[in-house]
C-alpha atoms as a PDB file:
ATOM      1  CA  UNK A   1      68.249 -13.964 -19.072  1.00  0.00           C
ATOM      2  CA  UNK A   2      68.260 -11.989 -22.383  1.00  0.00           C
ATOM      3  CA  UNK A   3      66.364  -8.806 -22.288  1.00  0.00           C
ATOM      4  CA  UNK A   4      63.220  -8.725 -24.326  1.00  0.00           C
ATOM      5  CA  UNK A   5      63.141  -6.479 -27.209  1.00  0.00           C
ATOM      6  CA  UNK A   6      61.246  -4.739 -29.470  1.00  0.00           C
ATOM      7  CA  UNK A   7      61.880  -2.582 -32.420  1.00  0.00           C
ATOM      8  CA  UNK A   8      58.761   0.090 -32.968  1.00  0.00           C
ATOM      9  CA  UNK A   9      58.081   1.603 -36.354  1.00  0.00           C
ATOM     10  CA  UNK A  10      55.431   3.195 -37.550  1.00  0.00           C
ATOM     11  CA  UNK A  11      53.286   3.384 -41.249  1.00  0.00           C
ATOM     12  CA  UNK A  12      54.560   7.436 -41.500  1.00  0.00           C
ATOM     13  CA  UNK A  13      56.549   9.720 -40.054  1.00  0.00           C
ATOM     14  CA  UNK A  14      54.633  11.543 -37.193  1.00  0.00           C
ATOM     15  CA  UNK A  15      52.100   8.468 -36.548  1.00  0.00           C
ATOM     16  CA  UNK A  16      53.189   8.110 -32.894  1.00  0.00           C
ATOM     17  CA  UNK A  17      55.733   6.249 -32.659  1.00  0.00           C
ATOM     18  CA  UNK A  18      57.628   8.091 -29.565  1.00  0.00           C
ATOM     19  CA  UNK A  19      54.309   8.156 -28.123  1.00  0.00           C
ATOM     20  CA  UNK A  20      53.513   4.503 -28.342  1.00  0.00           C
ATOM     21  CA  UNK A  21      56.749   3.808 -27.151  1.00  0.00           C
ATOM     22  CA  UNK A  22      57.017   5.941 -24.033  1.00  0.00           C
ATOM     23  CA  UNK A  23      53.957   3.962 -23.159  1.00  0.00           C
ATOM     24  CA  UNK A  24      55.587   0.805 -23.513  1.00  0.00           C
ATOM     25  CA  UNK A  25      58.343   2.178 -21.346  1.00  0.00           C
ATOM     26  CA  UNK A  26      55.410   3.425 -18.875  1.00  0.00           C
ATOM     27  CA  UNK A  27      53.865   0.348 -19.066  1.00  0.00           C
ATOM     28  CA  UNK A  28      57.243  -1.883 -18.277  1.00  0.00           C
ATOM     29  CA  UNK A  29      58.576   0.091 -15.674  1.00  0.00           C
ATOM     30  CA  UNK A  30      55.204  -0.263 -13.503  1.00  0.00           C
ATOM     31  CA  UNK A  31      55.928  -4.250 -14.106  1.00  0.00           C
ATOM     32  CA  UNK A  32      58.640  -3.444 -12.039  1.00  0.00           C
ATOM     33  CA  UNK A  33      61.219  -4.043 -15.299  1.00  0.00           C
ATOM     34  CA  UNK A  34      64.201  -2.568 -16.240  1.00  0.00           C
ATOM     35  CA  UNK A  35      63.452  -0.775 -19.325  1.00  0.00           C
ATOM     36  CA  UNK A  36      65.328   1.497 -21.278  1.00  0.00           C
ATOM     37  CA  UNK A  37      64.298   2.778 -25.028  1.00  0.00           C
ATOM     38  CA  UNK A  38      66.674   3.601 -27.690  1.00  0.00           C
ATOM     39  CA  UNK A  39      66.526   5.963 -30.866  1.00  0.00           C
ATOM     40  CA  UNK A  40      69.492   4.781 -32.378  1.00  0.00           C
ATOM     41  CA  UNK A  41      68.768   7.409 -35.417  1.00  0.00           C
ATOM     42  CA  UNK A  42      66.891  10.716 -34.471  1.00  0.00           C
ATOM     43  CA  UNK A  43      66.575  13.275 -37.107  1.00  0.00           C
ATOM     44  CA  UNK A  44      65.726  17.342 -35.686  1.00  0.00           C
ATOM     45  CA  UNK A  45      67.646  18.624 -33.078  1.00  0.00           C
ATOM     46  CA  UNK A  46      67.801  22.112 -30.650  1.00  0.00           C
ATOM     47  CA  UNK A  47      70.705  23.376 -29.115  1.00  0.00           C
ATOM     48  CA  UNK A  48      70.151  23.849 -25.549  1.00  0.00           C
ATOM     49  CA  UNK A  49      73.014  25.054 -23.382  1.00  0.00           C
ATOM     50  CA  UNK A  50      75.609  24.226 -26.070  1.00  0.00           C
ATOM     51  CA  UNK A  51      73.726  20.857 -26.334  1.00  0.00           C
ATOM     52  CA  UNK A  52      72.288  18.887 -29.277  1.00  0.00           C
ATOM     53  CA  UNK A  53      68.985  17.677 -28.167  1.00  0.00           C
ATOM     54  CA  UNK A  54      66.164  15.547 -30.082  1.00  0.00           C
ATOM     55  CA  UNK A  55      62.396  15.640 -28.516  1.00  0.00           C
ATOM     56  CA  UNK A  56      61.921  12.369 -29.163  1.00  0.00           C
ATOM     57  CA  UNK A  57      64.754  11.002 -27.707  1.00  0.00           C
ATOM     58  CA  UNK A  58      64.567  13.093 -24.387  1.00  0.00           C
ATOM     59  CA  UNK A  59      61.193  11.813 -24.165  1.00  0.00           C
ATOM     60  CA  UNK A  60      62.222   8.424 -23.920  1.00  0.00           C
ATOM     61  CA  UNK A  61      64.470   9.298 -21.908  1.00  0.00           C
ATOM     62  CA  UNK A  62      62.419  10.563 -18.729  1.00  0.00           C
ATOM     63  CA  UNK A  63      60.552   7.126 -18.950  1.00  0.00           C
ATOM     64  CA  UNK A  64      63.158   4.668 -19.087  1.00  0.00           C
ATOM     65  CA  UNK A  65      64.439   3.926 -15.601  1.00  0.00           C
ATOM     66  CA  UNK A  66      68.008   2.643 -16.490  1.00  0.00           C
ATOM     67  CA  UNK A  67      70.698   5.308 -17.324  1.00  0.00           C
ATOM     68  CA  UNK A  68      72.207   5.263 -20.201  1.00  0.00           C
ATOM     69  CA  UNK A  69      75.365   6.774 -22.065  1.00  0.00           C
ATOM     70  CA  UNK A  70      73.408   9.473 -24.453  1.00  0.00           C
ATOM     71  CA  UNK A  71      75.904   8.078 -27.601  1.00  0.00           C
ATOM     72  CA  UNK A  72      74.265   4.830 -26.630  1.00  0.00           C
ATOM     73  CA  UNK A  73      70.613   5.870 -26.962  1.00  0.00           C
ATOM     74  CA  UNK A  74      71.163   8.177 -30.204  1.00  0.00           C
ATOM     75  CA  UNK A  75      74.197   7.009 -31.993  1.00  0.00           C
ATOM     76  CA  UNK A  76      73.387   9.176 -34.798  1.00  0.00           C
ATOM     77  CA  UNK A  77      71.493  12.576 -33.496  1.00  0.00           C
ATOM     78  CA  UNK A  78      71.036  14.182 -37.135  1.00  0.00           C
ATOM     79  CA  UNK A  79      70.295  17.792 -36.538  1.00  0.00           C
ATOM     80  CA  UNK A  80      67.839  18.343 -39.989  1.00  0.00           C
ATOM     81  CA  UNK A  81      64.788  16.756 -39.243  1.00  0.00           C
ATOM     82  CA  UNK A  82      65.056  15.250 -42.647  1.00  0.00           C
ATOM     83  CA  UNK A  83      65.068  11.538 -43.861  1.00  0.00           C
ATOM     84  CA  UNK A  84      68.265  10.015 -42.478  1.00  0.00           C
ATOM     85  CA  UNK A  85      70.349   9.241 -45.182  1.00  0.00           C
ATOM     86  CA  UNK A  86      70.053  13.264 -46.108  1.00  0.00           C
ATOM     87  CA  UNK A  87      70.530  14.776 -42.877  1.00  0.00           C
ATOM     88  CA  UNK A  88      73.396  12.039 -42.343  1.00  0.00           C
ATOM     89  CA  UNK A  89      75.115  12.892 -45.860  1.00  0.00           C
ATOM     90  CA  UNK A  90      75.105  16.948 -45.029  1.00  0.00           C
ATOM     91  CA  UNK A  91      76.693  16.461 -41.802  1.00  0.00           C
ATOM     92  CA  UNK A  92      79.068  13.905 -43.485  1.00  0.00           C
ATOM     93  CA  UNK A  93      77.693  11.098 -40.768  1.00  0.00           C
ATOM     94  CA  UNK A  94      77.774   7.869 -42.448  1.00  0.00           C
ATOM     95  CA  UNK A  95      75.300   5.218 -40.421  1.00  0.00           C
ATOM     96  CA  UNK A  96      77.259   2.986 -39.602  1.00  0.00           C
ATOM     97  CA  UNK A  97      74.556  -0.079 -38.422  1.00  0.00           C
ATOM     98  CA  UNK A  98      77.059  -2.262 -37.107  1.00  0.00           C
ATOM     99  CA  UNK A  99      77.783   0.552 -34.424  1.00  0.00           C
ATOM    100  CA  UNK A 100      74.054   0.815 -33.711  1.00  0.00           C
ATOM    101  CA  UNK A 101      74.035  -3.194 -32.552  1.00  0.00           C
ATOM    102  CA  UNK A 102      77.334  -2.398 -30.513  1.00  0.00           C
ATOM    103  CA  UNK A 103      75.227   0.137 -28.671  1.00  0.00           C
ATOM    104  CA  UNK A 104      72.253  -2.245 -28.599  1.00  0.00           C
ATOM    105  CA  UNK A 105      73.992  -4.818 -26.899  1.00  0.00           C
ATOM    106  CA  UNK A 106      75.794  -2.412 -24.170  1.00  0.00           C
ATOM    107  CA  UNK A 107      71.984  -1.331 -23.271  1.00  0.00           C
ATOM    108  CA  UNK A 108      70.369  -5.238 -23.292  1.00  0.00           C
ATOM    109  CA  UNK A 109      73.271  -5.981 -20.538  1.00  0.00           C
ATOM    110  CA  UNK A 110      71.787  -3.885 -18.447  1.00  0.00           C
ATOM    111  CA  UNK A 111      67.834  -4.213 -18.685  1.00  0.00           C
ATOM    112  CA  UNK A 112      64.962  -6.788 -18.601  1.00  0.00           C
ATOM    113  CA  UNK A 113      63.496  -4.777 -22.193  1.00  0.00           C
ATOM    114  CA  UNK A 114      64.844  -3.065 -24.843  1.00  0.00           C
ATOM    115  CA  UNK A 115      62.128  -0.990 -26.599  1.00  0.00           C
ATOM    116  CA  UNK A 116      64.090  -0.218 -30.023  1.00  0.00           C
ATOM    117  CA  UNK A 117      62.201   3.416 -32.122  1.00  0.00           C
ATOM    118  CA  UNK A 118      62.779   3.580 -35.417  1.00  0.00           C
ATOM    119  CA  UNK A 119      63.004   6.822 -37.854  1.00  0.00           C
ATOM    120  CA  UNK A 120      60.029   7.614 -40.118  1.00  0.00           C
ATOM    121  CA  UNK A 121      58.299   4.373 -41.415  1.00  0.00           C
ATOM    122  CA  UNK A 122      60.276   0.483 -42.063  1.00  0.00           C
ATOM    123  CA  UNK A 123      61.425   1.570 -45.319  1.00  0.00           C
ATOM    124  CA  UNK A 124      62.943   4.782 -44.642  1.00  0.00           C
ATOM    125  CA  UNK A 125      66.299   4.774 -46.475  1.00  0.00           C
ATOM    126  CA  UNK A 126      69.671   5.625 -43.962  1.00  0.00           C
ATOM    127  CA  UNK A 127      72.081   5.643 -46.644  1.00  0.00           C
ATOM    128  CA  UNK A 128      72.140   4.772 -50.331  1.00  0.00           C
ATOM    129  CA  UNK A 129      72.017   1.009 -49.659  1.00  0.00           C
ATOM    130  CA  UNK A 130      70.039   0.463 -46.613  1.00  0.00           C
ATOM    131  CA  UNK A 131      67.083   1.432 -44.754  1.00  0.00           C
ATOM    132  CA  UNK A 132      64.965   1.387 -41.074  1.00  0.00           C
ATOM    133  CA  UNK A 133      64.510  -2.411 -41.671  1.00  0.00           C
ATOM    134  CA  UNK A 134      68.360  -3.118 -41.921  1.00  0.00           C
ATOM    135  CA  UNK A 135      68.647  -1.998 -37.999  1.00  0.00           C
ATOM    136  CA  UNK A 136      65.909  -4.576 -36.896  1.00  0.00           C
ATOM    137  CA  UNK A 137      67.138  -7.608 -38.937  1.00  0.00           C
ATOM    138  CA  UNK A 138      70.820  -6.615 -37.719  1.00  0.00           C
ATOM    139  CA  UNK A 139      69.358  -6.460 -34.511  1.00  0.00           C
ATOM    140  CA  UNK A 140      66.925  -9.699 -34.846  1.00  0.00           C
ATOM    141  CA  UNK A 141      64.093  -7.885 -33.427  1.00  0.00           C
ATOM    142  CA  UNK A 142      60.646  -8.755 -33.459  1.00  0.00           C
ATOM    143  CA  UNK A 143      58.171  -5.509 -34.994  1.00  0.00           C
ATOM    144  CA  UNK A 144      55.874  -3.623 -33.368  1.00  0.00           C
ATOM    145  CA  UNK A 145      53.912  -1.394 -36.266  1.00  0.00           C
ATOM    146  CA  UNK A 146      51.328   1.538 -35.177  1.00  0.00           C
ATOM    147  CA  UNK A 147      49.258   2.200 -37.620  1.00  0.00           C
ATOM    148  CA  UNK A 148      48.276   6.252 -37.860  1.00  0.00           C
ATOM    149  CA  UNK A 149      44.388   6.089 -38.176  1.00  0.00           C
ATOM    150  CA  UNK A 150      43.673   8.261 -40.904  1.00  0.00           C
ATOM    151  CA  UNK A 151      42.778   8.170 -44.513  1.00  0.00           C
ATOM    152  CA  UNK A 152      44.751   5.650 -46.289  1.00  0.00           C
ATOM    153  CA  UNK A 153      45.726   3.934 -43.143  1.00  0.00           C
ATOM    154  CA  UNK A 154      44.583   0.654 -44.522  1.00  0.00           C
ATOM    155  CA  UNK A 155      46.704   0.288 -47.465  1.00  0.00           C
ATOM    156  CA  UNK A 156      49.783   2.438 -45.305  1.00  0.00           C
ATOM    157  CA  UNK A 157      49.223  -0.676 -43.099  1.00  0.00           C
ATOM    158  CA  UNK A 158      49.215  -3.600 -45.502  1.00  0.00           C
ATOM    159  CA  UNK A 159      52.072  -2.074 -47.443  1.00  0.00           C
ATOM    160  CA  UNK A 160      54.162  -1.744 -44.142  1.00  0.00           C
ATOM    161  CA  UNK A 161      53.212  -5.393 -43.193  1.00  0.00           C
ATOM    162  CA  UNK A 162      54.167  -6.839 -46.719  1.00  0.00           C
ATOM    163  CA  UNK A 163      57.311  -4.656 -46.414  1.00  0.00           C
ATOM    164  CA  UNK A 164      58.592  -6.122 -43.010  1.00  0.00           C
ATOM    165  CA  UNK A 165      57.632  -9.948 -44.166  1.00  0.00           C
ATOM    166  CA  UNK A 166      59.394  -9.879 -47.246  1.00  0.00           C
ATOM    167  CA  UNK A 167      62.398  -8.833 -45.372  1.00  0.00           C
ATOM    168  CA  UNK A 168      61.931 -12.147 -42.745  1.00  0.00           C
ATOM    169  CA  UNK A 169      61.040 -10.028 -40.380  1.00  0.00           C
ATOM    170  CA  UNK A 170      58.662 -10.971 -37.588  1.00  0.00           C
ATOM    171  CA  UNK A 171      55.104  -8.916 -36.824  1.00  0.00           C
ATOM    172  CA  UNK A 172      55.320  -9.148 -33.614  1.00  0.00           C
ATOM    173  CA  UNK A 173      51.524  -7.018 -33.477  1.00  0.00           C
ATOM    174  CA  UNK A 174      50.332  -3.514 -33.782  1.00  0.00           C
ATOM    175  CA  UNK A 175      48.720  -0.596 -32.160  1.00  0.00           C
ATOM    176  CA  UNK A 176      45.533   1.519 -33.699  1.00  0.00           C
ATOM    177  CA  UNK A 177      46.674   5.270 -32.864  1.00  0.00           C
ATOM    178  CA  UNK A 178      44.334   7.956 -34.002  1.00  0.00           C
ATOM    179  CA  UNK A 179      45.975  10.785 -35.569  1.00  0.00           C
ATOM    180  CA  UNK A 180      42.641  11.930 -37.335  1.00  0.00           C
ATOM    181  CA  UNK A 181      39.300  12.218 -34.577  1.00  0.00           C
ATOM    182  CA  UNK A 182      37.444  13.056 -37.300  1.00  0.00           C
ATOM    183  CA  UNK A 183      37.877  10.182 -39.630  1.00  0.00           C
ATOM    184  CA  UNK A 184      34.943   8.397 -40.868  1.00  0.00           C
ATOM    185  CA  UNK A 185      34.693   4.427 -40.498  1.00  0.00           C
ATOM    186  CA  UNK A 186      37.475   4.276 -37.919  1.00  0.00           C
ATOM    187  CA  UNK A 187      36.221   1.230 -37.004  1.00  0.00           C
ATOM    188  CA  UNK A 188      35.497  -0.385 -39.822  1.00  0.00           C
ATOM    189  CA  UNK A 189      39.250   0.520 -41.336  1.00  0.00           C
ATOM    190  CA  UNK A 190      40.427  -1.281 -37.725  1.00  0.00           C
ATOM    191  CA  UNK A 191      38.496  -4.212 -38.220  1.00  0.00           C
ATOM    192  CA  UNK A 192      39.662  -4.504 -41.997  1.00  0.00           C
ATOM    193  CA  UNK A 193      43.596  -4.697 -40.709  1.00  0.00           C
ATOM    194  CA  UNK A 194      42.877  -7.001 -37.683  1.00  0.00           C
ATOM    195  CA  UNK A 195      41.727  -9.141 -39.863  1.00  0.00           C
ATOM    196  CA  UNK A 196      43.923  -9.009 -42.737  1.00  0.00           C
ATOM    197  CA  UNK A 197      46.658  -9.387 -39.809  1.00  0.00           C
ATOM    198  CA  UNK A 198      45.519 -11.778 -38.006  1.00  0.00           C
ATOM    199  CA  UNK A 199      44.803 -14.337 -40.655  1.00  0.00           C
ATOM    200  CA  UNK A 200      48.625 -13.364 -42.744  1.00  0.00           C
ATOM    201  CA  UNK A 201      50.983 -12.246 -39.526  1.00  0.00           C
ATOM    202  CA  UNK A 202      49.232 -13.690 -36.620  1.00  0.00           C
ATOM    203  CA  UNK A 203      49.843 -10.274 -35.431  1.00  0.00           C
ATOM    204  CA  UNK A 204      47.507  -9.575 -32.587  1.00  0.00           C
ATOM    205  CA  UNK A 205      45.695  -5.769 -32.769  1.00  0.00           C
ATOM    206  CA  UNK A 206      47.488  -5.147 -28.895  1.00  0.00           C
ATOM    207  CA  UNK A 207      45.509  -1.276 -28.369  1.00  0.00           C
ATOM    208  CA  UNK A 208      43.290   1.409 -29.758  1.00  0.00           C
ATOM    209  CA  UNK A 209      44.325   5.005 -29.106  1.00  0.00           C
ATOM    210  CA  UNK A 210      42.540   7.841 -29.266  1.00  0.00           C
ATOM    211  CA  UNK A 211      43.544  11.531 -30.143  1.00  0.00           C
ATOM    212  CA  UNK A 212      44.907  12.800 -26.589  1.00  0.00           C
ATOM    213  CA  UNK A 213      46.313  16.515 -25.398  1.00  0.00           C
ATOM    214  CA  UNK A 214      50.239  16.143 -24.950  1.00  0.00           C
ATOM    215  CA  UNK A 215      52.439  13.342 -24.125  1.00  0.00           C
ATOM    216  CA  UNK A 216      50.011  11.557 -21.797  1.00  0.00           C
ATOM    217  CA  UNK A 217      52.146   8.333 -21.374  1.00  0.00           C
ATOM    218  CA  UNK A 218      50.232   7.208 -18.377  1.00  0.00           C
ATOM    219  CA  UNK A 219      47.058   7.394 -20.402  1.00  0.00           C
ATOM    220  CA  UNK A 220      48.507   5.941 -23.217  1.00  0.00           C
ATOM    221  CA  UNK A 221      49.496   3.241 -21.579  1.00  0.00           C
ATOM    222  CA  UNK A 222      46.027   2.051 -20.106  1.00  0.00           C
ATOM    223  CA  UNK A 223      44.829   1.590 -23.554  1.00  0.00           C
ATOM    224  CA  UNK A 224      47.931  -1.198 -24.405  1.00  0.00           C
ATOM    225  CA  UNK A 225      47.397  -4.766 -23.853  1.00  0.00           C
ATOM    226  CA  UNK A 226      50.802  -5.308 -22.501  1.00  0.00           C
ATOM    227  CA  UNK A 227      50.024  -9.061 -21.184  1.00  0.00           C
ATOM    228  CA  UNK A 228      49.146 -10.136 -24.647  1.00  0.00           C
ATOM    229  CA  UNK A 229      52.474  -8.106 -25.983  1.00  0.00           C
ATOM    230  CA  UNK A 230      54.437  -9.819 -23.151  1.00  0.00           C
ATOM    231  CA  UNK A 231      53.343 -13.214 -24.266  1.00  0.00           C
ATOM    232  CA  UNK A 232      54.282 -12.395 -27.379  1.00  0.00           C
ATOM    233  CA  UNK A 233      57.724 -11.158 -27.155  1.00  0.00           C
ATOM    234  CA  UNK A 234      58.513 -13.913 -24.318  1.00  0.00           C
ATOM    235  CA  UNK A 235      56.697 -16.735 -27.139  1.00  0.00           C
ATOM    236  CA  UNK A 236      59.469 -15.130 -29.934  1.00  0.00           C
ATOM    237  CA  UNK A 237      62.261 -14.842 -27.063  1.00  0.00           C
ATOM    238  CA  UNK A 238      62.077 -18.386 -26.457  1.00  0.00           C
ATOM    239  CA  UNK A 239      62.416 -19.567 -30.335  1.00  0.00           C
ATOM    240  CA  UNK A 240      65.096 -16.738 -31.284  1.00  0.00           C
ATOM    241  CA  UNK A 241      67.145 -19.384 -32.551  1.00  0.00           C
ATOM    242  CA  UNK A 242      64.925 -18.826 -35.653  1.00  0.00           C
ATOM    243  CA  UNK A 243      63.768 -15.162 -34.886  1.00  0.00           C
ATOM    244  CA  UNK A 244      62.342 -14.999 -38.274  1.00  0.00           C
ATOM    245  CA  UNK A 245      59.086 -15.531 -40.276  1.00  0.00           C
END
C-alpha cells in the first residue's frame, strides 16, 4: 500500500507549521503508523559540533519514528533564514525539485505517512521560476493549510485557498492555530473561513489551537481531529488517479 501523504503549509511564515506538523507525526505514531516528516527546504541553520542544523527540521525529527538519511529529510538546508530562492542563490544552491520527489519517494517506501512541511506560505518563491506550490503538485499531494489566527487571518486564508486551487491543487482541510490570544472575534473570524471553506473546498476545519508554552506536541495533538483527516487523505488516496481539484 502507498503511504498517505500530506504536504503542510501555512498562510505566513511563523504560523505553526512545524508545530502542527509534529502533531500530526504525534498523532500517527500513537496509531501505531510509520510516520516520518520531511522539510525538503529549511531556511536558518546553527552549527553544532561542525554540524548544520535547522530547528525545525530536528523537531520533526524526534517525532517521526522511521530513520531517515538527513539529505533525505532536508535536501536543501539553507543556512540564512531567508526566503528560499535568496538563501539558495547566496550559497549558489539551485533547488532542484525533481531531487526533492527522488527523496520523497525513498521516504514513502518506507512508511505508512508522509507528512510533507513546506517553507514560509504556498507561494513562497524557491527560485526565479517556481515556488512552495511547485513541490506539492510535483509531488501530487493533497494540502493541509493552518491558518495563523490573528488580524488579517481571514483574507491570509482565502488568498492561500484561492492560491492552491488555481494551481489544481487539492484542500485537503485546515487547522485554526492561535498565534495572537488576544485577538478579538476569534471566533467569529473561524466561523467566517469554515464556512467560506466548506461551501468552495469542501475542506473540513480538522482543529482549533490555542496559544501554548513550547513545543507541546502531545497537547497539540489532542486538539486535531485526526479520524476526520484520516478519512480524508485515505478518500483522496483512493482516487489519486485524478489527485486534483
Amino acid at each position: 500500500m502507498k503511504a498517505l501523504s500530506l504536504f503542510v503549509t501555512g498562510t505566513d511564515t511563523g504560523i505553526g507549521k512545524t508545530f502542527v506538523s509534529c502533531a500530526l507525526l504525534r498523532s500517527f505514531c500513537a496509531r501505531d503508523q510509520r510516520v516520518v516528516a520531511l522539510k525538503p527546504i529549511a531556511a536558518g541553520a546553527k552549527l553544532h559540533n561542525g554540524v548544520w542544523l535547522n530547528e525545525d527540521t530536528e523537531l520533526l525529527l524526534d517525532e517521526s519514528n522511521v530513520t531517515l538519511q538527513p539529505h533525505l529529510i532536508t535536501p536543501y538546508l539553507l543556512r540564512e533564514p531567508v526566503a528560499p530562492h535568496i538563501g539558495a542563490a547566496h550559497q549558489g544552491l539551485p533547488i532542484d525539485i525533481s531531487y526533492i520527489q527522488s527523496c520523497y519517494h525513498d521516504a514513502a517506501q518506507l512508511a505508512d505517512v508522509v507528512i510533507v512541511e513546506g517553507v514560509g506560505g504556498v507561494c513562497v518563491p524557491i527560485d526565479e521560476m517556481k515556488d512552495t506550490s511547485d513541490i506539492a503538485i510535483m509531488l501530487k499531494l493533497p494540502i493541509l493549510l493552518v491558518v495563523g489566527l490573528r488580524l488579517g487571518c481571514i483574507n491570509h486564508a482565502l488568498l492561500s485557498a484561492e492560491a492552491i486551487a488555481t494551481r489544481g491543487l487539492t484542500l485537503a482541510g485546515w487547522i485554526a492555530n492561535v498565534v495572537d490570544p488576544y485577538m478579538t472575534c476569534s471566533a467569529e473570524n473561524i466561523e467566517a473561513v469554515r464556512q467560506r471553506f466548506d461551501r468552495q473546498y469542501s475542506a473540513p476545519l480538522l482543529g482549533i489551537i490555542p496559544r501554548l508554552d513550547g513545543n507541546r506536541s502531545d497537547k497539540t495533538a489532542s486538539y486535531l481531529d485526526i479520524d476526520t483527516l484520516l478519512k480524508r487523505l485515505r478518500y483522496l488516496h483512493a482516487h489519486q488517479s485524478n489527485p486534483f481539484r
